[in-house]
Protein backbone atom coordinates (compact mmCIF):
# COMPACT_ATOMS: atom_id res chain seq x y z
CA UNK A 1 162.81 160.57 -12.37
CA UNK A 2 163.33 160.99 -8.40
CA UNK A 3 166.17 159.68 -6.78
CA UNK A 4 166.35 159.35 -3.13
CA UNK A 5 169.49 159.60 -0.97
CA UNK A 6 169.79 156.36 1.15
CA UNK A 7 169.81 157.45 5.16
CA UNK A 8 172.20 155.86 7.33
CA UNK A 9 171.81 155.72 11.41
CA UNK A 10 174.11 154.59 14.41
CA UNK A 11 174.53 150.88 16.10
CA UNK A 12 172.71 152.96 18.89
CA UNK A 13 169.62 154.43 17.46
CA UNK A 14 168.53 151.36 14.72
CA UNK A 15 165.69 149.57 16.62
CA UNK A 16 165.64 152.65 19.34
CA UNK A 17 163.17 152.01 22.07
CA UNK A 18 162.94 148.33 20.81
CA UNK A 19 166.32 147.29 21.83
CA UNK A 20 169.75 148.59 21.24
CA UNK A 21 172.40 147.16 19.55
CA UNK A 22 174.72 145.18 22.29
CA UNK A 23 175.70 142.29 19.97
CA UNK A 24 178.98 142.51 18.53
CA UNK A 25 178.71 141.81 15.02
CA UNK A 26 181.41 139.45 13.35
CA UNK A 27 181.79 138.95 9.18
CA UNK A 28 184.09 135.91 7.94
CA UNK A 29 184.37 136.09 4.02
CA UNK A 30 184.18 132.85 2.11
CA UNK A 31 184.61 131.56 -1.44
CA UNK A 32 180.01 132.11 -1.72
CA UNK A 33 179.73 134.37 0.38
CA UNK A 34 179.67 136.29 4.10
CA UNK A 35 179.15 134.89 6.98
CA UNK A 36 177.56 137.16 9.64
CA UNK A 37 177.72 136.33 13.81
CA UNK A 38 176.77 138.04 16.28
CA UNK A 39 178.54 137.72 20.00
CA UNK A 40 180.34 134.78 17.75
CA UNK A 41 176.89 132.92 17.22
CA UNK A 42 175.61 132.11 13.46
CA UNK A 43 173.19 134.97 12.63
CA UNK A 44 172.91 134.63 8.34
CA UNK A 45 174.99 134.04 5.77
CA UNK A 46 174.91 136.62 2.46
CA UNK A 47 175.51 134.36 -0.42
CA UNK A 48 176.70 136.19 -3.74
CA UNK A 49 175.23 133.75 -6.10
CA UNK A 50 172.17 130.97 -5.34
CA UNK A 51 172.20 130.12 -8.90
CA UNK A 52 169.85 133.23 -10.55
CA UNK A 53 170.67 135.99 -7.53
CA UNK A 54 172.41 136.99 -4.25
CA UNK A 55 170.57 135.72 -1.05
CA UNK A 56 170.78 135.65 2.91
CA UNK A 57 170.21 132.41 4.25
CA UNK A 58 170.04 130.29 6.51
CA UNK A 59 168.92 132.70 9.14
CA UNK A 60 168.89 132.29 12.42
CA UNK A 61 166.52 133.97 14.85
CA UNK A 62 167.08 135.58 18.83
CA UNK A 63 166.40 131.84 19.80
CA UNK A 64 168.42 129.48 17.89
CA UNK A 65 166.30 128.92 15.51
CA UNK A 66 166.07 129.15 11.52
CA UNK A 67 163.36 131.59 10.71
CA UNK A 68 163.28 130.83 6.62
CA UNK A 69 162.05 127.96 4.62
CA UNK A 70 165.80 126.08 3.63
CA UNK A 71 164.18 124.12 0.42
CA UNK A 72 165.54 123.98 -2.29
CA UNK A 73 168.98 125.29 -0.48
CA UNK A 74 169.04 122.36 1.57
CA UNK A 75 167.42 119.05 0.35
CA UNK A 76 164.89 116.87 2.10
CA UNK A 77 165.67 113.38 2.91
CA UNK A 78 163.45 111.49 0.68
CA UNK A 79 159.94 110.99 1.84
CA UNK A 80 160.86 114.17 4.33
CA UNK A 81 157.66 116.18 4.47
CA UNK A 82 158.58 118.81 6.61
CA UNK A 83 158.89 121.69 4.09
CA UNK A 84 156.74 122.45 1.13
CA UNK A 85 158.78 122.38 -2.40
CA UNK A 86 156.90 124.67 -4.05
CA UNK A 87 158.15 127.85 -5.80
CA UNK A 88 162.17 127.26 -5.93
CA UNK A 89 162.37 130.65 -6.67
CA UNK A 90 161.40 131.89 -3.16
CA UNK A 91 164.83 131.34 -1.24
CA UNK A 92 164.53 132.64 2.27
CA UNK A 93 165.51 135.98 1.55
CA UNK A 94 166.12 137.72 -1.83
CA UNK A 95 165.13 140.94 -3.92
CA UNK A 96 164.01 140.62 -7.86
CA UNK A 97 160.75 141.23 -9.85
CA UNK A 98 158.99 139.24 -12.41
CA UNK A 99 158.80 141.41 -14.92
CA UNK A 100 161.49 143.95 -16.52
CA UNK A 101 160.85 144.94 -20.01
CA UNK A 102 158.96 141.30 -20.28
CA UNK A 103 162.19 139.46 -19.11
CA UNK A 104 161.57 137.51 -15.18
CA UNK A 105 163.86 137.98 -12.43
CA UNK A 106 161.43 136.01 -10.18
CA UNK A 107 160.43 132.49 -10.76
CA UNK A 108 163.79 131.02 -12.15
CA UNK A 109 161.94 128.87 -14.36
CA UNK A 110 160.70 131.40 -17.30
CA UNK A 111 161.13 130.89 -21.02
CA UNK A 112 162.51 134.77 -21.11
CA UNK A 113 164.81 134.28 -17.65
CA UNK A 114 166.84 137.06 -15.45
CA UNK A 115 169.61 136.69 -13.85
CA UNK A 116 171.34 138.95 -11.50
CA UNK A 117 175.60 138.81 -11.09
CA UNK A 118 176.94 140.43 -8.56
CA UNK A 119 179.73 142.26 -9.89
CA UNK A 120 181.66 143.88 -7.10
CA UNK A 121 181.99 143.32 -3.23
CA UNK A 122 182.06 146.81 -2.04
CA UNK A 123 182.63 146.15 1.67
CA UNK A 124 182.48 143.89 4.29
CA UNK A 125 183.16 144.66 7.76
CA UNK A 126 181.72 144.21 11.36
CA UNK A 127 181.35 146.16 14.57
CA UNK A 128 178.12 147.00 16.10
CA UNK A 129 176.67 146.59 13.14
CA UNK A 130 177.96 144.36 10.21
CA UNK A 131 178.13 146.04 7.13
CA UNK A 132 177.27 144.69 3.36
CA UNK A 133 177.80 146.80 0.16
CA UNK A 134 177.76 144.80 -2.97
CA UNK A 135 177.14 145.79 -6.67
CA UNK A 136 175.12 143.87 -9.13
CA UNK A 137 173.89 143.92 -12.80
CA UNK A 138 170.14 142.52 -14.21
CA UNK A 139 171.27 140.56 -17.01
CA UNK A 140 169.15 139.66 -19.62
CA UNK A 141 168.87 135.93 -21.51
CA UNK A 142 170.68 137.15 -24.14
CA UNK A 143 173.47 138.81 -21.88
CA UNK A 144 172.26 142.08 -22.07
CA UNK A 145 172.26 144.80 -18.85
CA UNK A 146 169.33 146.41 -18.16
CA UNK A 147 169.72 147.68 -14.57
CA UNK A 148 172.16 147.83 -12.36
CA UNK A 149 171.72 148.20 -8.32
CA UNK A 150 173.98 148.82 -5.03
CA UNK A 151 172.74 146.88 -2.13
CA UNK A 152 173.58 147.88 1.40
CA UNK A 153 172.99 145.17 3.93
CA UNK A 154 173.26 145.87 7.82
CA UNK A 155 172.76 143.27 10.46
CA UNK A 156 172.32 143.63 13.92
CA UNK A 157 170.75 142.37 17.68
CA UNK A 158 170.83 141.33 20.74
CA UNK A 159 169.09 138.67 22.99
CA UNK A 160 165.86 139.66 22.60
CA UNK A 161 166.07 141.10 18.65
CA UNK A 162 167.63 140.09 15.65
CA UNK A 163 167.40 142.32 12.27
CA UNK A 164 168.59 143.03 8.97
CA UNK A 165 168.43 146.10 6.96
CA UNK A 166 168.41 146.54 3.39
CA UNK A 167 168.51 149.35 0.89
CA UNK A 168 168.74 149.08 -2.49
CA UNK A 169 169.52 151.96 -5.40
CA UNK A 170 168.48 150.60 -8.77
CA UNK A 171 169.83 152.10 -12.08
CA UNK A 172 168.34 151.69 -15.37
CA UNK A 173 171.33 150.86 -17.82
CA UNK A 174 169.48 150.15 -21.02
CA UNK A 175 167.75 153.07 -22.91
CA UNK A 176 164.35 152.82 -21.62
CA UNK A 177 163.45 150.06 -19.05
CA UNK A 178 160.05 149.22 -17.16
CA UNK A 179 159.10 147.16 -13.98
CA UNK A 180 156.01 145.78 -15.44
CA UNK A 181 152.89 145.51 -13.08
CA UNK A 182 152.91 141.64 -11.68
CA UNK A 183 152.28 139.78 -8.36
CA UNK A 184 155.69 138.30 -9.24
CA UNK A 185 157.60 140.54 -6.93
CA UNK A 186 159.86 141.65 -5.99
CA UNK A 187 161.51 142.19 -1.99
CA UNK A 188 160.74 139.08 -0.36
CA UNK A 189 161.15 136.27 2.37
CA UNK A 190 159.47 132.56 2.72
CA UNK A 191 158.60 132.26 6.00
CA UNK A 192 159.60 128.68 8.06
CA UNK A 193 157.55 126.44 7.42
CA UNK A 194 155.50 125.64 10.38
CA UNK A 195 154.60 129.51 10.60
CA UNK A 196 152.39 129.53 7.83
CA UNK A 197 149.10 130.36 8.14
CA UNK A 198 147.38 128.05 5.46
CA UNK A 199 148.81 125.42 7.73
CA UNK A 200 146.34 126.30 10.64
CA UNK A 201 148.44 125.39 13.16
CA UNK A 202 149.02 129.11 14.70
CA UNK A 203 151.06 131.22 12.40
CA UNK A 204 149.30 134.74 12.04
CA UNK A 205 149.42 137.87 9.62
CA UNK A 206 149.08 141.07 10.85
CA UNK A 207 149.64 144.57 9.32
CA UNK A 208 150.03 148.26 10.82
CA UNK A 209 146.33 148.72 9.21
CA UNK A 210 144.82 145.68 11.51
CA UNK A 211 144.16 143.34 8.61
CA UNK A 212 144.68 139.77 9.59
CA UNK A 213 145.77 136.90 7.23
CA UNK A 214 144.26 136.27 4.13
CA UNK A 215 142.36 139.60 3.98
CA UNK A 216 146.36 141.35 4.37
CA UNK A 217 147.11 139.64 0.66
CA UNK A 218 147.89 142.86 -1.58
CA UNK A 219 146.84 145.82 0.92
CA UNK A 220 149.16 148.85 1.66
CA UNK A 221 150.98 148.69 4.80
CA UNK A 222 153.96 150.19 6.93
CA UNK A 223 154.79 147.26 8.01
CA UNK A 224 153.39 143.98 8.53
CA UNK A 225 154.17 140.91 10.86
CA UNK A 226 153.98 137.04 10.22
CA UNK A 227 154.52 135.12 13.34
CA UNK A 228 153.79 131.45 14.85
CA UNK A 229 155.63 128.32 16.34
CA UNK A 230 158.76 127.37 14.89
CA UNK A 231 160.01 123.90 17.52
CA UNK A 232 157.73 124.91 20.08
CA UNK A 233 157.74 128.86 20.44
CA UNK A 234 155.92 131.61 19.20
CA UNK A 235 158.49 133.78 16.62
CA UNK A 236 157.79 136.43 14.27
CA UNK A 237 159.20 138.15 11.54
CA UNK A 238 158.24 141.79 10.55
CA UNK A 239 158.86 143.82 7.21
CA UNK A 240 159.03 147.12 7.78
CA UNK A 241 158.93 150.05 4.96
CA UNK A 242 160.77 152.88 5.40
CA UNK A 243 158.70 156.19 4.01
CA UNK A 244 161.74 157.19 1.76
CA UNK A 245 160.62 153.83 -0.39
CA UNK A 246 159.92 154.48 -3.60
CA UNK A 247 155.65 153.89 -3.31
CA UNK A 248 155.60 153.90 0.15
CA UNK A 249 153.49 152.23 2.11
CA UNK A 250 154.13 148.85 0.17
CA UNK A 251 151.78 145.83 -0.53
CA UNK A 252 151.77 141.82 -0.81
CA UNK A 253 151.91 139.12 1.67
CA UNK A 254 150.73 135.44 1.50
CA UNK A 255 149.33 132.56 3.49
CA UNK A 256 151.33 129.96 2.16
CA UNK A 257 154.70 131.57 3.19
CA UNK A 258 155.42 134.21 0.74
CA UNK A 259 155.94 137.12 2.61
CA UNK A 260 157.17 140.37 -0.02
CA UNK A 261 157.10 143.94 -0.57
CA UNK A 262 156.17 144.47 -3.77
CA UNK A 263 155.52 148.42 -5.38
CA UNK A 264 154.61 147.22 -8.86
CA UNK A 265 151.60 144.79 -8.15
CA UNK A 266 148.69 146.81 -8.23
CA UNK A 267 146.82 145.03 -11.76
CA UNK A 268 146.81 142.24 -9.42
CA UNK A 269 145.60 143.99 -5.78
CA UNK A 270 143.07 145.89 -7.18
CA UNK A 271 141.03 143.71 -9.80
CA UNK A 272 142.27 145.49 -12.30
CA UNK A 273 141.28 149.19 -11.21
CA UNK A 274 144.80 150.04 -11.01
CA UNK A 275 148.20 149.78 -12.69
CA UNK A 276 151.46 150.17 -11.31
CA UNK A 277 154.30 149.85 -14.30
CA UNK A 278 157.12 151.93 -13.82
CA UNK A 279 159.16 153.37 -16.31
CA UNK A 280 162.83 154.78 -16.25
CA UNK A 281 165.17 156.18 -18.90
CA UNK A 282 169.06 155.20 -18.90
CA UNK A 283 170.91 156.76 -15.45
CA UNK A 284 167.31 157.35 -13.83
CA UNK A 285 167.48 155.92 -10.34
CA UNK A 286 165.14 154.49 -7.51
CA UNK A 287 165.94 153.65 -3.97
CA UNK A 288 163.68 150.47 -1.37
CA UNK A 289 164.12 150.34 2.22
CA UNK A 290 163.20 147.79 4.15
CA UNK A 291 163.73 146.73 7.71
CA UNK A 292 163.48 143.02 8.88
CA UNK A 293 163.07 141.89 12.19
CA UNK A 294 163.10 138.69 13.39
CA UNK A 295 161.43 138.07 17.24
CA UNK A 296 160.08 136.69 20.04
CA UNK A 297 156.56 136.12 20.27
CA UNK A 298 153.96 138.32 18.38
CA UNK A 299 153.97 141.61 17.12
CA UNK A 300 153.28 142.92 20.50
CA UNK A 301 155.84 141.50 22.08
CA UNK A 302 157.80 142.06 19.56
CA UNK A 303 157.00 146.00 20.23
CA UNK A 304 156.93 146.04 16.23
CA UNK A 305 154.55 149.42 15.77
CA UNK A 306 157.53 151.08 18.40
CA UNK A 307 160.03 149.93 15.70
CA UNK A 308 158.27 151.58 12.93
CA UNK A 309 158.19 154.82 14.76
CA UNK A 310 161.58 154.22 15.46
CA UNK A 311 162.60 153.17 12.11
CA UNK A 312 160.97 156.31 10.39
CA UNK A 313 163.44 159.01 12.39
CA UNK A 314 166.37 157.33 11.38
């Protein structure tokens, strides 16, 4: 089984002729987690344990503004409206799949239910760019490890760009241990809740292949963009996929909010012409990178095919 050696890049060359880094990035550990500032303003906040799996949220964008759905991490008033409660898996950022050797990482409400611990805090520090290493098991319901992973989290900006990027090295731990082929997966965001597209009300889909909203759902792409008004301004988010990704260029992105990278989907994408389980024998190893950026207006202004091209000679 391939393994592929994670990349690292300078403060100076991350978003490259997107924006540099300026923003002095701050990290104050907690009891639940890291905060993460930058030029002493709230950027995100890495939380080691949302109840089934690390997360990053709230997040806040070059604006002010949150840029994630915060149900079911912060409640609604009652009779509040203002954010769907659907899926309480999908908090605002996250990284899991629905099915490993028929056991769910992903909806938090299966009869055969993941969970991932994080099991070491490898380093936290700040600087031009703040700096995340944790390490983390894939428990099973009945307490058994079936993977473990290494997470590398870097956050960065200025006044134009926020972003965060994330690599990930999965390890299979148990003898023999599959990522089954399911929609239910796996790197993923939900998108604030006035930018979704289903809402008609503005918020737009677009990927690197020019395929707009709906028809986007399940299609390959380098990277893809999901912008619209949060409180009165046009603001985007964009996944990018870095070509050193295991199944690179990655699929899956939805109307209603849901906006993932998922390599193991394809059952789903394709009608069933295609399967995508993956299969990996104890100490065999797989690494995802993805860059997220979080902007000003659309994916134009947001100069997000210039970060791709950036992104891919780091």
């Amino acid at each position: 089984m391939r393994s592929i050696v994670v990349l690292c890049c300078s403060a100076a060359t991350v978003l490259g002729s997107i924006s540099i880094a300026r923003a002095d990035a701050g990290v104050k550990k907690t009891e639940t987690g890291i905060e993460v500032t930058l030029d002493g303003q709230p950027f995100a906040t890495y939380v080691f344990d949302s109840g089934f799996k690390p997360i990053i949220w709230p997040i806040i964008g070059p604006t002010g503004k949150e840029m994630t759905r915060a149900w079911p991490l912060r409640q609604l008033p009652p009779g509040d409206k203002s954010e769907a409660t659907d899926h309480v898996h999908q908090k605002s950022f996250w990284f899991d799949h629905g099915d490993v050797n028929g056991i769910d990482f992903w909806a938090e409400t299966a009869r055969q239910q993941g969970k991932q611990k994080q099991t070491e805090l490898v380093k936290a520090e700040g600087g031009k760019l703040a700096t995340i290493v944790t390490k983390n098991d894939w428990i099973g319901p009945e307490g058994a490890r079936l993977l473990s992973d290494v997470r590398t989290v870097r956050f960065g900006g200025d006044k134009e760009t926020r972003w965060i990027d994330f690599d990930v090295v999965v390890t299979a731990v148990g003898d023999e241990v599959t990522f089954g082929d399911t929609k239910e997966g796996s790197f993923g965001l939900r998108v604030a809740e006035s930018m979704r597209v289903d809402k008609k009300t503005g918020g737009k889909i677009i990927t690197s292949e020019g395929l707009e909203d709906e028809k986007a759902w399940g299609k390959p792409a380098a990277w893809v963009d999901y912008h619209g008004p949060i409180q009165g301004e046009t603001l985007g988010i964009a996944i990018l996929n870095h070509p050193s990704s295991l199944r690179y260029p990655t699929h899956h992105v939805r109307p209603y909010g849901l906006f993932a990278a998922n390599p193991w989907g394809l059952h789903d994408f394709t009608n069933g012409k295609e399967r995508s389980d993956y299969t990996m024998k104890r100490g065999d190893s797989f690494t995802l990178r993805y860059r997220v950026i979080f902007h000003k207006g659309d994916e134009k202004q947001g100069k997000i095919a210039d970060a791709f091209a950036s992104y891919t000679k780091d």
